[in-house]
Protein backbone atom coordinates (compact mmCIF):
# COMPACT_ATOMS: atom_id res chain seq x y z
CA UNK A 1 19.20 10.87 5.55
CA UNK A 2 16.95 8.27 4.56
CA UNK A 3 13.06 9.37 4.04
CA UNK A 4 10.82 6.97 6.13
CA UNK A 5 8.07 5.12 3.51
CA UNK A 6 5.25 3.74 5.23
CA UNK A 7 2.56 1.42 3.43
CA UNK A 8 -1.10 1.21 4.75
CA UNK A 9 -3.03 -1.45 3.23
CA UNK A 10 -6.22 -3.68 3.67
CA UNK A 11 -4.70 -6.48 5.57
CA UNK A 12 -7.30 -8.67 4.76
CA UNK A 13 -7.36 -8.47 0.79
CA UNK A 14 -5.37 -11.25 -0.80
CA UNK A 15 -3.92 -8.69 -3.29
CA UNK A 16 -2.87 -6.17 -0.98
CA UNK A 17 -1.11 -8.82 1.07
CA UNK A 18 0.81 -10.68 -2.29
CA UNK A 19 1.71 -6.79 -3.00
CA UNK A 20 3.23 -6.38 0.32
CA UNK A 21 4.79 -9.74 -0.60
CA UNK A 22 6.31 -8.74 -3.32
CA UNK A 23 7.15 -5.47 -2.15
CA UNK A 24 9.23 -7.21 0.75
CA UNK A 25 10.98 -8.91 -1.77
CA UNK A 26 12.11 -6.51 -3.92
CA UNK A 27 12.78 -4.10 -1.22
CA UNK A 28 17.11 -4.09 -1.66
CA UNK A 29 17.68 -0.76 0.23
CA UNK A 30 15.05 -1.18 3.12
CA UNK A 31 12.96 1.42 2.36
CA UNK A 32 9.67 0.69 3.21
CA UNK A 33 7.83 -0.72 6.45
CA UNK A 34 3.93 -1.65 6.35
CA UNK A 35 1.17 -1.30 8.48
CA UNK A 36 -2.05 -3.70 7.53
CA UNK A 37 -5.42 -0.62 7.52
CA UNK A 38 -6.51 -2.68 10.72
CA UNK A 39 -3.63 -2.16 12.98
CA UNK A 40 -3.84 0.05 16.09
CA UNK A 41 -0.82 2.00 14.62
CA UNK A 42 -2.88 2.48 10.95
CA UNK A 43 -5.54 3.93 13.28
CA UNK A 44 -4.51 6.39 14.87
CA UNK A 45 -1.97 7.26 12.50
CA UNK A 46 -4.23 8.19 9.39
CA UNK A 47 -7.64 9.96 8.55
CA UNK A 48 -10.27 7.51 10.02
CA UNK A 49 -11.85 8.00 6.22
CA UNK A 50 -9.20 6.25 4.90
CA UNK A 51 -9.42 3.59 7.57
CA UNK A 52 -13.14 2.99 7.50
CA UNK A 53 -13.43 3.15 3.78
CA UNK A 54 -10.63 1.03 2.77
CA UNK A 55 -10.31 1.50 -1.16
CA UNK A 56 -6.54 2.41 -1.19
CA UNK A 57 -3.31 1.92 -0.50
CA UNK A 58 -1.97 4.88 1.43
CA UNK A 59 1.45 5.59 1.37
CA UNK A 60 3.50 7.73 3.61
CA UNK A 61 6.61 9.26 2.92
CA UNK A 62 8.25 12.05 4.91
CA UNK A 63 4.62 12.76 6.46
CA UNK A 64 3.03 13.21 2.99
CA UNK A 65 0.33 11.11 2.30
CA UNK A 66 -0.24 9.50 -1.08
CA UNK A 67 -2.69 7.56 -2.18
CA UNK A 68 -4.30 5.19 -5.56
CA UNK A 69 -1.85 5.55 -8.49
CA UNK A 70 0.28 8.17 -6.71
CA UNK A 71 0.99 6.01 -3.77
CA UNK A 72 1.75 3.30 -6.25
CA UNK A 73 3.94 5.18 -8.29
CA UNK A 74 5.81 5.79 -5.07
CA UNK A 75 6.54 2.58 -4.42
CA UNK A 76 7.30 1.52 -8.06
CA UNK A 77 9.68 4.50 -8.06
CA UNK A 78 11.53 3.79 -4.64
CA UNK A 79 11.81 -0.04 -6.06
CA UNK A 80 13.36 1.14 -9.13
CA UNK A 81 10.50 -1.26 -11.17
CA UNK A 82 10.32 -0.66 -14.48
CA UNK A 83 6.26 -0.24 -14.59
CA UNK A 84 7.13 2.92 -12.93
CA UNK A 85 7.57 4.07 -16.35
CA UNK A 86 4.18 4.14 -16.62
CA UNK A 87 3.23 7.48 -14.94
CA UNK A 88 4.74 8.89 -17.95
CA UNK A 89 2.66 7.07 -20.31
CA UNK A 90 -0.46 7.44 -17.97
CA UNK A 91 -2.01 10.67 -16.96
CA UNK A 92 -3.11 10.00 -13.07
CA UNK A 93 -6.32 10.63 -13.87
CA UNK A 94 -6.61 7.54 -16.32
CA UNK A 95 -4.24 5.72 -13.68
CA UNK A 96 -7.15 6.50 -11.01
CA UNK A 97 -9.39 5.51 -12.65
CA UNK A 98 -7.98 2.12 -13.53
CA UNK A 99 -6.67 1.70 -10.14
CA UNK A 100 -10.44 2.20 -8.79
CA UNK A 101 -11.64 -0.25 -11.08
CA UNK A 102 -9.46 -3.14 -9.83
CA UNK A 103 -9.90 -2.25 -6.50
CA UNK A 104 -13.28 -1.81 -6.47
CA UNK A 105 -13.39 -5.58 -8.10
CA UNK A 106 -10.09 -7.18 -6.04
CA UNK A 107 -12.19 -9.38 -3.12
CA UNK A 108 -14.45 -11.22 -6.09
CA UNK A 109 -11.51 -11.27 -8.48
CA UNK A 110 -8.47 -12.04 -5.71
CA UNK A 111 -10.61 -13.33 -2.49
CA UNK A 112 -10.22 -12.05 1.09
CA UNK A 113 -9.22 -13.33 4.28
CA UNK A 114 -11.43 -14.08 6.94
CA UNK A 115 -9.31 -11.72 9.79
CA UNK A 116 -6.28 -10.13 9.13
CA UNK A 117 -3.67 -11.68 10.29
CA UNK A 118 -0.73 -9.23 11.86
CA UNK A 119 2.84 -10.42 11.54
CA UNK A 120 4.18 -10.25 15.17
CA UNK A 121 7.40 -10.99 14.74
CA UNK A 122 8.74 -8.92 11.69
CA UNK A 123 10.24 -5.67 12.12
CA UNK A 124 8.88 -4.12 9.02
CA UNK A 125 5.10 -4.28 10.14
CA UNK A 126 3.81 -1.10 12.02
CA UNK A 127 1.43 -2.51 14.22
CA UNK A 128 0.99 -1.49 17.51
């Protein structure tokens, strides 16, 4: 059976949304589906905290939640990327840290957009 992945991110953060980009992309066995931190589903899906703080990706798989450089290890391991290498190299506590750093940083360094903008239309987005 194949495990259900879900990505929350901040729909409104330029990075996130080129990650989810890319993540669409690269995404060859269907693995993933994404819900933007300000969807209705996002909401009453995960911890509020993580909702109203908004400094991480969250990611979901088989109703464990992962988040910073776990969650993106995840993802880099279900895309079969080779930078998911790194969490050999990388203790997560180093990773964390790093991870923090950018995303503490990403709306100066990357922009943001005004409103998040749901996609409607595409069956991967968790929305509603």
């Amino acid at each position: 059976m194949k495990s259900e992945i879900i990505i929350f991110y901040d729909g409104i953060c330029i990075l996130c949304s080129n990650a989810m980009n890319f993540i669409q992309r690269n995404d060859k066995k269907n693995s993933f589906l994404l819900s933007p931190l300000q969807s209705s589903y996002a909401q009453r899906t995960i911890d509020p905290k993580f909702v109203r703080d908004m400094d991480t990706v969250i990611v979901m798989k088989d109703g464990e939640l992962f988040t910073k450089s776990k969650a993106a290890f995840v993802v880099l391991d279900t895309l079969n990327h080779p930078l998911k290498y790194l969490k050999f190299i990388l203790p997560t506590v180093i990773a964390d840290i790093l991870y923090k750093f950018i995303a503490k940083r990403r709306y100066n360094w990357f922009g943001k957009k005004e409103e998040c903008i749901f996609p409607i239309d595409n069956p991967k987005f968790l929305i509603d």
